[in-house]
Protein backbone atom coordinates (compact mmCIF):
# COMPACT_ATOMS: atom_id res chain seq x y z
CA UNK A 1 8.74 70.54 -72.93
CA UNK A 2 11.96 68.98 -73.60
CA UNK A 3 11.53 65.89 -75.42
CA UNK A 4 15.11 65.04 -75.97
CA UNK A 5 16.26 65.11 -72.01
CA UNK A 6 13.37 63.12 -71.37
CA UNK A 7 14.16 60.99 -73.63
CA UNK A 8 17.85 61.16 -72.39
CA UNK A 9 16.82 60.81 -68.72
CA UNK A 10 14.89 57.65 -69.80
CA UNK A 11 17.49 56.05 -71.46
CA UNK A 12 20.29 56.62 -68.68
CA UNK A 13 18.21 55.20 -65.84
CA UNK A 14 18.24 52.07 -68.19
CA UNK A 15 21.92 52.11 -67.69
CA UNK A 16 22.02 53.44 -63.80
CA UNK A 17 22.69 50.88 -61.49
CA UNK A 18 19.22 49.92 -59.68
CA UNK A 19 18.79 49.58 -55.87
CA UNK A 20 16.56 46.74 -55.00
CA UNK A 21 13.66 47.54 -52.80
CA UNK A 22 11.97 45.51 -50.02
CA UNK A 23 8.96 45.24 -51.88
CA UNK A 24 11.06 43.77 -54.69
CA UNK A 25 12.84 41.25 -52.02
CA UNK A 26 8.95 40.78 -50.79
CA UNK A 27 7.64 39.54 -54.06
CA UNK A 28 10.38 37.48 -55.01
CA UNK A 29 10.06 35.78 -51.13
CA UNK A 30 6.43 35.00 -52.09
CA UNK A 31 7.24 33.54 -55.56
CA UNK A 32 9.85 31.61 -54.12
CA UNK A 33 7.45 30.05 -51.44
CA UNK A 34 4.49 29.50 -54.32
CA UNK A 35 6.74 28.40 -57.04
CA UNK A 36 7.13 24.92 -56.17
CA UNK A 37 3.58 24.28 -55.90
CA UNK A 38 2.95 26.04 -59.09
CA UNK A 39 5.83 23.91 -61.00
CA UNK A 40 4.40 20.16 -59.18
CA UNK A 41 0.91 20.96 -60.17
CA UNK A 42 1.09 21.99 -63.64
CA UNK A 43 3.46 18.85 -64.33
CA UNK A 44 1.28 16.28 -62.38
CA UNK A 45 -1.95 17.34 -63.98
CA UNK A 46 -0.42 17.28 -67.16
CA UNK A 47 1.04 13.76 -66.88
CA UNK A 48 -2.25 12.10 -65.01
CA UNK A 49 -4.37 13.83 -68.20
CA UNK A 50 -2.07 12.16 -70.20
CA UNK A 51 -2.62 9.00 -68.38
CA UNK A 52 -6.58 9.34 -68.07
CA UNK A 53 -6.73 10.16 -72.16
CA UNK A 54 -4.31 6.65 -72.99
CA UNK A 55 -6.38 4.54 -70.68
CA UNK A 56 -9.36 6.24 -72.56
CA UNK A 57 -7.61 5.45 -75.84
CA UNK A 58 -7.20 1.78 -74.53
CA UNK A 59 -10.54 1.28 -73.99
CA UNK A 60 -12.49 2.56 -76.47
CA UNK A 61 -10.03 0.60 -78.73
CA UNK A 62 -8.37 3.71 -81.20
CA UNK A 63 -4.83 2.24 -80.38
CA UNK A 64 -3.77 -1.30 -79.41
CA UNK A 65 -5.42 -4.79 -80.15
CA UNK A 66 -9.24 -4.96 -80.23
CA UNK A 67 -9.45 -7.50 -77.25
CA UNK A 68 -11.39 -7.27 -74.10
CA UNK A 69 -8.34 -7.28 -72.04
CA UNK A 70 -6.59 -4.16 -73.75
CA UNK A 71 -10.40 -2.68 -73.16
CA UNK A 72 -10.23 -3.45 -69.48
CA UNK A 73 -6.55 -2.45 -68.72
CA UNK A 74 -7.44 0.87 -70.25
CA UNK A 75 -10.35 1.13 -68.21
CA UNK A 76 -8.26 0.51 -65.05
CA UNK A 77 -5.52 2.83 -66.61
CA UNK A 78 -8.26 6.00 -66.93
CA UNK A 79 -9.32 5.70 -63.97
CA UNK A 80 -5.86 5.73 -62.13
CA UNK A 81 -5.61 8.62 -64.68
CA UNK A 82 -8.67 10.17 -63.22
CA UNK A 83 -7.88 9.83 -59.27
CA UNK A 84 -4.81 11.40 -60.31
CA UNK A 85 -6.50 14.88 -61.85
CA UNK A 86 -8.50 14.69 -58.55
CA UNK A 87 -5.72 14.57 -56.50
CA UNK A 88 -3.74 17.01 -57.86
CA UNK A 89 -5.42 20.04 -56.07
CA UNK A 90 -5.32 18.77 -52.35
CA UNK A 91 -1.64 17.90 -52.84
CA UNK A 92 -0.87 21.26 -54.66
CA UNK A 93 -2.86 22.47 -51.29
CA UNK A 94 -0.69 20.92 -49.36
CA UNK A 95 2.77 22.02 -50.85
CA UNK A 96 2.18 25.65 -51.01
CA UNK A 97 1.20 25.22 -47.49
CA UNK A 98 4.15 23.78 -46.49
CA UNK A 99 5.97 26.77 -48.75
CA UNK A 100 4.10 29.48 -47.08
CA UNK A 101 5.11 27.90 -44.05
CA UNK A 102 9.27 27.67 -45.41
CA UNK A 103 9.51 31.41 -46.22
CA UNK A 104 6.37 33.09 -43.39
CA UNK A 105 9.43 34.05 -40.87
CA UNK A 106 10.96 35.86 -43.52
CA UNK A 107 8.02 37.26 -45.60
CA UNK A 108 6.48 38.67 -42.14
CA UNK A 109 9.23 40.36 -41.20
CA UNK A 110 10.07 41.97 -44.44
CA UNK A 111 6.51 43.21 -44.55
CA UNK A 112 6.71 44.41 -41.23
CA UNK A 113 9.93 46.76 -41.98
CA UNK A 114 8.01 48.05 -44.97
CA UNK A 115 5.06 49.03 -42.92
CA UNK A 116 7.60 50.79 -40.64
CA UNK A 117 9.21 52.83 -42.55
């Protein structure tokens, strides 16, 4: 076996111009459509835990004054924090829905030329 034009062969389809596929084009359809979704989630989830761990901070009195009031706002802040966290999945639900339903056209009949040919 010939290491060295394997090892040439490998190295020049580096550097050969590449035709993209349809199952290429397929995948990057159904990242496009998910992507959103994906991006909105992570970021709302992130802030609302944010939000939820303050308020919880706020109550339980580690930052700002020691007063009642402070304990009560952050009570009212953790729990806005909280209904946020819940939220997040049905609305992540609902944008990848409304993705899927952007870029279906598209995604089916790509898929469908693959399976023809």
């Amino acid at each position: 076996m010939n290491t060295d034009k394997t090892y040439a062969e490998a190295i020049a389809s580096e550097y050969a111009p590449k035709e993209t596929s349809k199952v290429v084009a397929l995948k990057k359809l159904d990242r496009r459509a998910k992507r959103p979704a994906e991006i909105f989630s992570f970021t709302f989830g992130i802030v609302m835990t944010l939000v939820a761990g303050f308020g919880m901070c706020l109550s339980m009195q580690v930052i700002g004054p020691a007063t009642s009031a402070s304990a009560a706002a952050g009570i009212v802040i953790g729990v806005v924090g909280f209904i946020g966290m819940g939220m997040n999945y049905p609305v992540f639900k609902k944008i990848r829905e409304y993705g899927k339903k952007k870029y279906a056209f598209e995604i089916v009949e790509l898929a469908k030329e693959i399976c023809e040919d």
